[in-house]
N, C-alpha and C. Protein backbone atom coordinates (compact mmCIF):
# COMPACT_ATOMS: atom_id res chain seq x y z
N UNK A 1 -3.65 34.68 13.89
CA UNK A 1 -2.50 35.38 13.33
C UNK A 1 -1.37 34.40 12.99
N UNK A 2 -1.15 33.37 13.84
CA UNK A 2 -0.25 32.30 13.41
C UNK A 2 -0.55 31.65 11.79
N UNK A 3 -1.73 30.77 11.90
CA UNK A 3 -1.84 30.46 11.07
C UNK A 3 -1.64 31.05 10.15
N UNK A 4 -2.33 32.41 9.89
CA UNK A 4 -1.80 33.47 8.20
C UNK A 4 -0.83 33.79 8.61
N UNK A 5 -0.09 33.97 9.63
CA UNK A 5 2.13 33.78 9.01
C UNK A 5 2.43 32.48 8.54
N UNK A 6 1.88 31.36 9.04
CA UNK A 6 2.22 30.14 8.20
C UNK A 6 1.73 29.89 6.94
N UNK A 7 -0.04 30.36 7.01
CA UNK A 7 -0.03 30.14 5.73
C UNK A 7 0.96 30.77 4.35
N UNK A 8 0.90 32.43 5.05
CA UNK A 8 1.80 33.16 3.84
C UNK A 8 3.24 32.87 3.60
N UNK A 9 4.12 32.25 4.41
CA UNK A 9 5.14 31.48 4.38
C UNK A 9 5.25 30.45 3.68
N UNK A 10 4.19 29.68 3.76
CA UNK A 10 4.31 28.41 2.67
C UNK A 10 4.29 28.49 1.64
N UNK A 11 3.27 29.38 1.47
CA UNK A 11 3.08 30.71 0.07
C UNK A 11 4.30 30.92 -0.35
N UNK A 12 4.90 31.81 0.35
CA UNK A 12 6.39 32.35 -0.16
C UNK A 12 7.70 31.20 -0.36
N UNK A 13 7.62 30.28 0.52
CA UNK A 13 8.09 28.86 0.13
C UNK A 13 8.02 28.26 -0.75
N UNK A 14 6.60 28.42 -1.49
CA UNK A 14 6.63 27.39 -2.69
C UNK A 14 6.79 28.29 -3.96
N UNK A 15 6.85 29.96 -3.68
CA UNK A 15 7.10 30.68 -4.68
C UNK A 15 8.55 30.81 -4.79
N UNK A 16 9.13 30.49 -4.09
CA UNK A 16 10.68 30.63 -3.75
C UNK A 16 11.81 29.55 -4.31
N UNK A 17 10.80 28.64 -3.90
CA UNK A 17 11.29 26.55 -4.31
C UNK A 17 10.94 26.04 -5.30
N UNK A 18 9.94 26.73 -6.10
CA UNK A 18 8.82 26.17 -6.68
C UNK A 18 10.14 25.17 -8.05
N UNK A 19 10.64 26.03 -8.54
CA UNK A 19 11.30 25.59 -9.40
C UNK A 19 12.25 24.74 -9.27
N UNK A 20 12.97 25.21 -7.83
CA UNK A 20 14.30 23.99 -7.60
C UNK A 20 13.69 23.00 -7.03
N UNK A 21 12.69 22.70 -6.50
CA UNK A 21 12.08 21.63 -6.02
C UNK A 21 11.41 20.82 -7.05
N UNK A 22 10.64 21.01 -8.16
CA UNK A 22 10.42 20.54 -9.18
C UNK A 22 11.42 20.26 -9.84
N UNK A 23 12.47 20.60 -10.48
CA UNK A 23 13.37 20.63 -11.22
C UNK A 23 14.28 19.10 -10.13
N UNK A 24 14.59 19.26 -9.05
CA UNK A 24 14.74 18.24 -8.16
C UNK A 24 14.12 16.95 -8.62
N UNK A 25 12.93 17.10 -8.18
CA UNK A 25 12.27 15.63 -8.23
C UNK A 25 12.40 15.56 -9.99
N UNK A 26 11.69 15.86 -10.64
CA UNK A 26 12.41 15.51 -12.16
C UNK A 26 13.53 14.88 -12.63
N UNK A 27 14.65 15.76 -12.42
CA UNK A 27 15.87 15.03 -12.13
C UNK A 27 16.39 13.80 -11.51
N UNK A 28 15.85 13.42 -10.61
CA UNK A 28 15.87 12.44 -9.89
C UNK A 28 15.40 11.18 -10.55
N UNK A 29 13.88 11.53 -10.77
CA UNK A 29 12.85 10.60 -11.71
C UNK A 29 13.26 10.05 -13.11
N UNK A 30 13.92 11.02 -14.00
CA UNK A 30 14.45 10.95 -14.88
C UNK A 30 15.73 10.06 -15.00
N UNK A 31 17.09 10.57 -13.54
CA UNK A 31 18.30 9.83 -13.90
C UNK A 31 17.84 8.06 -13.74
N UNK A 32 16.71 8.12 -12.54
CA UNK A 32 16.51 6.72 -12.60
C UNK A 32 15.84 6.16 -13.34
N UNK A 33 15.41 6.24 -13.78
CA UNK A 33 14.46 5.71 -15.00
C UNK A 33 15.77 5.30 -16.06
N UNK A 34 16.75 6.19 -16.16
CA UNK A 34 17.72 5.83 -17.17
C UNK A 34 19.00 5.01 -16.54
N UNK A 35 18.74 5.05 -15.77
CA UNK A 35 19.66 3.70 -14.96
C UNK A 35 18.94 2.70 -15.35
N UNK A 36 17.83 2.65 -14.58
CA UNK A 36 17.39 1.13 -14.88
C UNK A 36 17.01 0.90 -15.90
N UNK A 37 16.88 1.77 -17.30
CA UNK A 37 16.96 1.19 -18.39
C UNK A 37 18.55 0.59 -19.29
N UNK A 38 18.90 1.84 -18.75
CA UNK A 38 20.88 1.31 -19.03
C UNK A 38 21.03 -0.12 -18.33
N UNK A 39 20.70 -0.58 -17.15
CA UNK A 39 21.18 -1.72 -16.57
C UNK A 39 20.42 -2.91 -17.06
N UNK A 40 18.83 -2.73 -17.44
CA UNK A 40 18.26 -3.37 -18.28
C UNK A 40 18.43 -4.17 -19.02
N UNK A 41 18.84 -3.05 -20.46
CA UNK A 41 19.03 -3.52 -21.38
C UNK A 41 20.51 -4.01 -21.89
N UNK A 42 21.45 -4.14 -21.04
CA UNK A 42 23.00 -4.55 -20.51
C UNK A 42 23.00 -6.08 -20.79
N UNK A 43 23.50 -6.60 -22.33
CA UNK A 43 23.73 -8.63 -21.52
C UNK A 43 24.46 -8.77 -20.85
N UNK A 44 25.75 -7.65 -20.98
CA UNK A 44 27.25 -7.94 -20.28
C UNK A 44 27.29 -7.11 -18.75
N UNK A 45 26.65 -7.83 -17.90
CA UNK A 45 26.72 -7.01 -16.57
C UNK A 45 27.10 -8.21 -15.52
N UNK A 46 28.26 -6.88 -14.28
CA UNK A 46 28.79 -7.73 -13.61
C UNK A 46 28.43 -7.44 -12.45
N UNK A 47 29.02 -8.03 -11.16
CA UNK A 47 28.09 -7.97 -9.91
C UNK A 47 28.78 -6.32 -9.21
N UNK A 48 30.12 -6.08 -9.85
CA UNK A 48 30.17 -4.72 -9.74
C UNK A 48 29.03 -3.69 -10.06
N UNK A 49 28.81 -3.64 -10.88
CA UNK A 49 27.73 -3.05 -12.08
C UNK A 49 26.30 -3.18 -10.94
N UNK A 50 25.90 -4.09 -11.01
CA UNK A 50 25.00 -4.50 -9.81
C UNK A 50 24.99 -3.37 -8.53
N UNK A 51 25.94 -3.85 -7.93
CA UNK A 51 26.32 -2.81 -6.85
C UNK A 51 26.16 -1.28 -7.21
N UNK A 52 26.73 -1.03 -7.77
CA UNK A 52 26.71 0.53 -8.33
C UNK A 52 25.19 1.12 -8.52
N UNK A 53 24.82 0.22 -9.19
CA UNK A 53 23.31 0.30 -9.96
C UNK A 53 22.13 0.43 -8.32
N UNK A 54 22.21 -0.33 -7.51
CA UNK A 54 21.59 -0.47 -6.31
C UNK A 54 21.76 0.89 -5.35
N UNK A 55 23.23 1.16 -5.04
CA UNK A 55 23.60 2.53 -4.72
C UNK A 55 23.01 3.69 -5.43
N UNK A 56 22.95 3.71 -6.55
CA UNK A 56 22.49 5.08 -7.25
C UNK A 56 21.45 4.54 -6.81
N UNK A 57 20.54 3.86 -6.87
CA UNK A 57 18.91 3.32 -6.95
C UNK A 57 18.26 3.84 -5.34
N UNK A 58 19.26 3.88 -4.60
CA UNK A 58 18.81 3.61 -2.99
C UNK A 58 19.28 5.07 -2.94
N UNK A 59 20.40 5.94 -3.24
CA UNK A 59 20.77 7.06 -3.43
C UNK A 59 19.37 8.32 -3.96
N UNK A 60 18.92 7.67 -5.36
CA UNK A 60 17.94 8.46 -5.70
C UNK A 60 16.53 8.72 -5.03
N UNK A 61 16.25 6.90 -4.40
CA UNK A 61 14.87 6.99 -3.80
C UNK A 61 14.96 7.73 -2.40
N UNK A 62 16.22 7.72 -1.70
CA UNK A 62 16.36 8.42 -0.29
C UNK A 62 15.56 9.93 -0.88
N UNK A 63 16.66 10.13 -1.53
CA UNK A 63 16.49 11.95 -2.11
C UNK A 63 15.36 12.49 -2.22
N UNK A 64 14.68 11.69 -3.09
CA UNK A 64 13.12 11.67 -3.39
C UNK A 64 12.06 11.22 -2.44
N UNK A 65 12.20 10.51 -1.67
CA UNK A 65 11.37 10.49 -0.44
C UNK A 65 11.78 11.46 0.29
N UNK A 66 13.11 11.72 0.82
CA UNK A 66 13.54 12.36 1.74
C UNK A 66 12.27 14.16 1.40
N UNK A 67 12.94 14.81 0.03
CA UNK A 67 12.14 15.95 0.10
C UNK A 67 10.45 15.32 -0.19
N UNK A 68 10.15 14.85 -0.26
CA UNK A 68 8.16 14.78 -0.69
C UNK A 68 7.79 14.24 1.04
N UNK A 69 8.74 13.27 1.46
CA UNK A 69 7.80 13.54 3.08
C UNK A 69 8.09 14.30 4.08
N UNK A 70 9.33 14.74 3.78
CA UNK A 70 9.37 16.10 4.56
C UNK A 70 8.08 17.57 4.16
N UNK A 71 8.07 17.58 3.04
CA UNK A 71 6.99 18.27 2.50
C UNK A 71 5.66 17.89 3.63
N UNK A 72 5.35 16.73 2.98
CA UNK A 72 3.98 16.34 3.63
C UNK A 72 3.64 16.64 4.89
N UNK A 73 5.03 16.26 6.17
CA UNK A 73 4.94 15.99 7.21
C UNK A 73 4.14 17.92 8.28
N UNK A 74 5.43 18.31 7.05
CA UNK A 74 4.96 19.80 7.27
C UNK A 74 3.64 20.35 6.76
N UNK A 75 2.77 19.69 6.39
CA UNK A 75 1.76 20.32 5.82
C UNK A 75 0.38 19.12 6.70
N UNK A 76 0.99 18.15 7.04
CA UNK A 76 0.38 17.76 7.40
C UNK A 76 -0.12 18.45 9.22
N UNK A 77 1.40 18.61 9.52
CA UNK A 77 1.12 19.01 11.77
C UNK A 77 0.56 20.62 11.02
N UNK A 78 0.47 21.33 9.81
CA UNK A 78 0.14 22.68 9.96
C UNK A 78 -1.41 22.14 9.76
N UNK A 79 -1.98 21.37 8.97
CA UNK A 79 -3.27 21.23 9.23
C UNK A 79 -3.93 19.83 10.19
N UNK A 80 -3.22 20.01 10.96
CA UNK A 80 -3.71 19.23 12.45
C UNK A 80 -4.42 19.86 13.09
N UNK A 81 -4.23 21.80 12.77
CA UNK A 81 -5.26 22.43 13.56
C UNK A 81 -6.59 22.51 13.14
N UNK A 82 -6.57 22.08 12.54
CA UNK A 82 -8.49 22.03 11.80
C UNK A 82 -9.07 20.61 12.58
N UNK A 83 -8.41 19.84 13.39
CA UNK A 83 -9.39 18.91 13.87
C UNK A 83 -9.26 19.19 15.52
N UNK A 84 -8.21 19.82 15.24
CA UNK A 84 -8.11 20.79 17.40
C UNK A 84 -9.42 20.86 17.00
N UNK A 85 -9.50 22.14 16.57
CA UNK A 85 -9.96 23.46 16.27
C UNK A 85 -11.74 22.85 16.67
N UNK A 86 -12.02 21.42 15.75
CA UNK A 86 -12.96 21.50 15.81
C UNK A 86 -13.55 20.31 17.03
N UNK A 87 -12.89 19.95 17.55
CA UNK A 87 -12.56 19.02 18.92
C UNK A 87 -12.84 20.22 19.72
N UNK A 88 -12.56 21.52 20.07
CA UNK A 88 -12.73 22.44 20.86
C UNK A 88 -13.41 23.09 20.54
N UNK A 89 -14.27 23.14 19.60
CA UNK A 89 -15.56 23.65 19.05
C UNK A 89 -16.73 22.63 19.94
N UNK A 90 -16.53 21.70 19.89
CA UNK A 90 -17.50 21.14 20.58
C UNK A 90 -17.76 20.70 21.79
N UNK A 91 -16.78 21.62 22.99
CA UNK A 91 -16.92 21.54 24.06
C UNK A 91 -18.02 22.61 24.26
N UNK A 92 -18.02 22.99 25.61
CA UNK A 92 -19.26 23.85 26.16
C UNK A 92 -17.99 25.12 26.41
N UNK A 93 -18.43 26.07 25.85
CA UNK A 93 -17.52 27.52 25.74
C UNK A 93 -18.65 28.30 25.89
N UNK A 94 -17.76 29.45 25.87
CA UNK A 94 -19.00 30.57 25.83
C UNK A 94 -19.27 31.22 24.83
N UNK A 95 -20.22 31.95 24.57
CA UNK A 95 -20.58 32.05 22.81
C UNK A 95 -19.39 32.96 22.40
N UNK A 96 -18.16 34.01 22.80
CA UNK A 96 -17.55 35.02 22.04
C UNK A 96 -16.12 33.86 21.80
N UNK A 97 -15.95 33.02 22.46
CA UNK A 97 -15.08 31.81 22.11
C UNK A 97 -15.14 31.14 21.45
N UNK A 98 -16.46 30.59 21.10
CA UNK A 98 -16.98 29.35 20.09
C UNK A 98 -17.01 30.64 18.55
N UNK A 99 -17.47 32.00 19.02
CA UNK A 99 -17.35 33.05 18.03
C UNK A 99 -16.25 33.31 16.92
N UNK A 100 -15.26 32.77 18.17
CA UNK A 100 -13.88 33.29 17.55
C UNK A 100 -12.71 31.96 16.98
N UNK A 101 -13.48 30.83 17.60
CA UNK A 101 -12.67 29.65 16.76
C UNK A 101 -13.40 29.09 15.64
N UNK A 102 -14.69 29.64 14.84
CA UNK A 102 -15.08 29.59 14.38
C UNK A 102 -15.01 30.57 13.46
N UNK A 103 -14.35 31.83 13.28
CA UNK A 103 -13.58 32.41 12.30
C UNK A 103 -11.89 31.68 11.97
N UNK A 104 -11.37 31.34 13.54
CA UNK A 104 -10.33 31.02 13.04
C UNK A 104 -10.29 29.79 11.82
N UNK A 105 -11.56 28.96 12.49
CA UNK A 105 -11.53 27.24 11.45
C UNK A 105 -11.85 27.92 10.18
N UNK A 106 -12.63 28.90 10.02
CA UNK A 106 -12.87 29.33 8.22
C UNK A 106 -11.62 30.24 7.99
N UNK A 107 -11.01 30.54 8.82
CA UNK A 107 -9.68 31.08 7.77
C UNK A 107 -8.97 29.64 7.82
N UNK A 108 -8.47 28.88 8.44
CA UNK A 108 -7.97 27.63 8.13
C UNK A 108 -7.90 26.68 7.35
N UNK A 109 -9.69 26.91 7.03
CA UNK A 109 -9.91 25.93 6.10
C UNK A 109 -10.35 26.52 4.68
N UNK A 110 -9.95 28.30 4.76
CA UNK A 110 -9.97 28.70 3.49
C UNK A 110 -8.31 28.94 2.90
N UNK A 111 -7.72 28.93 3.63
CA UNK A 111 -6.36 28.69 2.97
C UNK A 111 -5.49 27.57 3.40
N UNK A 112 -5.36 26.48 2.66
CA UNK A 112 -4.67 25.26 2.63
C UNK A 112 -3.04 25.20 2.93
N UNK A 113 -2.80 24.73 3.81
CA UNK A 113 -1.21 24.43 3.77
C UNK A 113 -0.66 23.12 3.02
N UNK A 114 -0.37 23.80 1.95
CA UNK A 114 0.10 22.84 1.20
C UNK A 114 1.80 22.63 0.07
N UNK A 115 2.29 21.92 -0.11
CA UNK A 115 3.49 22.57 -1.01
C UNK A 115 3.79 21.86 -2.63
N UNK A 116 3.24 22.71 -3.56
CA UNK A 116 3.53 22.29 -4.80
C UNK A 116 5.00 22.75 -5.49
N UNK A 117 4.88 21.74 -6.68
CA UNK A 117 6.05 21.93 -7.98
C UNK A 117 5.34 22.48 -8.58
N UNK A 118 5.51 24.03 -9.37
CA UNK A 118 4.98 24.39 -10.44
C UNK A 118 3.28 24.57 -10.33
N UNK A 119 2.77 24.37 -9.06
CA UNK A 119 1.51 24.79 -8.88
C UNK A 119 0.66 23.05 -9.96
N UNK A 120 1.76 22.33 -9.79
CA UNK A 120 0.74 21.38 -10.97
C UNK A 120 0.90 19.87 -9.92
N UNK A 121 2.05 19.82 -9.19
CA UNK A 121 1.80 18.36 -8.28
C UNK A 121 2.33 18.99 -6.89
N UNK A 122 1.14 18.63 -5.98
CA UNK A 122 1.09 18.35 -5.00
C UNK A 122 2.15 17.41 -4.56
N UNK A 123 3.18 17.67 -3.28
CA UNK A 123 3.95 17.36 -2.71
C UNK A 123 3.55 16.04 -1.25
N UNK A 124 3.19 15.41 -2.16
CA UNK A 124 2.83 14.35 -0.86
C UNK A 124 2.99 12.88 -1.07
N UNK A 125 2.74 11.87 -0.28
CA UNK A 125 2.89 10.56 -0.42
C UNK A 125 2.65 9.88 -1.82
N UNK A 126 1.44 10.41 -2.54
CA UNK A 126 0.96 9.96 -3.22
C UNK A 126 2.02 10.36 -4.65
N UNK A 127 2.36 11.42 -4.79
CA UNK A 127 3.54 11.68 -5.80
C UNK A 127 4.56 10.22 -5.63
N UNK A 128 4.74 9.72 -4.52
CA UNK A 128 5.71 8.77 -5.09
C UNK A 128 5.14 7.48 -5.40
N UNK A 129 4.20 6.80 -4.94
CA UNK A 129 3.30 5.89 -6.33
C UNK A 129 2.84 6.48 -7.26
N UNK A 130 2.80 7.85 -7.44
CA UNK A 130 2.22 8.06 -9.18
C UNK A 130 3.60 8.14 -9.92
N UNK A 131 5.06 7.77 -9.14
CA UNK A 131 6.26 8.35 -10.00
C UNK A 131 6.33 7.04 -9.84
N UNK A 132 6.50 5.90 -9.05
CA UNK A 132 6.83 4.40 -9.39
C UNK A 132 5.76 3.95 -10.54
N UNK A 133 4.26 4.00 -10.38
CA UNK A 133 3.59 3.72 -11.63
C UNK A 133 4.28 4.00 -12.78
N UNK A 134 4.36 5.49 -12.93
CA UNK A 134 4.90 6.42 -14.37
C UNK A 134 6.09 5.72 -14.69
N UNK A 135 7.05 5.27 -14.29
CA UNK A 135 7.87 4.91 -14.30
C UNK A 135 8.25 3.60 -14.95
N UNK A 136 7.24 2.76 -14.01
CA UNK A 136 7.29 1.29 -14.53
C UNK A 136 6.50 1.49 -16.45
N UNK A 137 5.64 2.16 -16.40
CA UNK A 137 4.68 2.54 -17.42
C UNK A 137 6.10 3.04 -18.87
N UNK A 138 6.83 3.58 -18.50
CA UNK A 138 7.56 4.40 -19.23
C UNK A 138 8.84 3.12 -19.81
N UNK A 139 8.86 2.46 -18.62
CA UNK A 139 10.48 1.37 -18.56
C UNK A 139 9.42 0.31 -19.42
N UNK A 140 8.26 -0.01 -19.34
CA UNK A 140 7.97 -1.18 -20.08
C UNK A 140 8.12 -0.94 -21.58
N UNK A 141 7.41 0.94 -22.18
CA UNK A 141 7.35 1.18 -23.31
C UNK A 141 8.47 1.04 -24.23
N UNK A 142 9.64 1.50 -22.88
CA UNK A 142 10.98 1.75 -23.93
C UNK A 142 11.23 0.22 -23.95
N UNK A 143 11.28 -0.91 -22.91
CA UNK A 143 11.78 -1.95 -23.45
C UNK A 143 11.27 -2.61 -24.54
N UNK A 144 9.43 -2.11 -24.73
CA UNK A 144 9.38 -2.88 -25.92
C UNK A 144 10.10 -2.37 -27.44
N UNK A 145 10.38 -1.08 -27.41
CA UNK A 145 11.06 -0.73 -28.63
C UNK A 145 12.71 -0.83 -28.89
N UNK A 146 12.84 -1.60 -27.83
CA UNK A 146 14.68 -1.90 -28.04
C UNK A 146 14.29 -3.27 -28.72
């Protein structure tokens, strides 16, 4: 019963967030990308400028790590119970026990705790090397057309 209140919660979490949380990381991805092309392509820059540029830079990546591993962290201890689950599956129980954590592991492992943007990216570690790749990928294109 826990688990399907958590699962349907996360559910309702990501139907709830779905947009400001996407719209978030976007934003984020986006202003920096245009910083460091503004600071880039700058001949006249000073060590003020510098500074500023580092602050927003360290400002944006907090933000953006801050929500994607908080995401994860939570999705990660909610599916920690699938290796209890099956760690105590393989002790010596009695068959209406081994009966019954063995429905619980197939509802567990038929509904995923997980938290997306838009149902299209997954909220986890890996979003932030596919946004530093994308990124660098994007900052090389525009510099070659300046």
């Amino acid at each position: 019963m826990r688990h399907q209140f958590i699962s349907d919660l996360v559910s309702d979490l990501n139907e709830l967030y779905n947009f400001q949380l996407g719209l978030s990381l976007s934003v984020l991805f986006i202003m920096s990308l245009l910083d460091i092309y503004d600071t880039v392509s700058k001949e006249n820059t000073t060590t003020k400028t510098y500074l500023l540029f580092y602050g927003w830079m360290a400002q944006y990546l907090l933000r953006f790590s801050f929500i994607v591993l908080t995401t994860q962290a939570t999705s990660k201890q909610a599916n920690k119970s699938k290796t209890l689950l099956t760690d105590i599956d393989n002790r010596y129980l009695n068959n209406n026990t081994k009966e019954e954590l063995r429905l619980f592991l197939s509802q567990v492992s038929s509904h995923p705790v997980e938290f997306t943007t838009f149902d299209f990216f997954t909220l986890d570690a890996h979003l932030i090397t596919s946004a530093i790749i994308a990124g660098t990928t994007y900052l090389v294109i525009l510099l070659q057309f300046r």
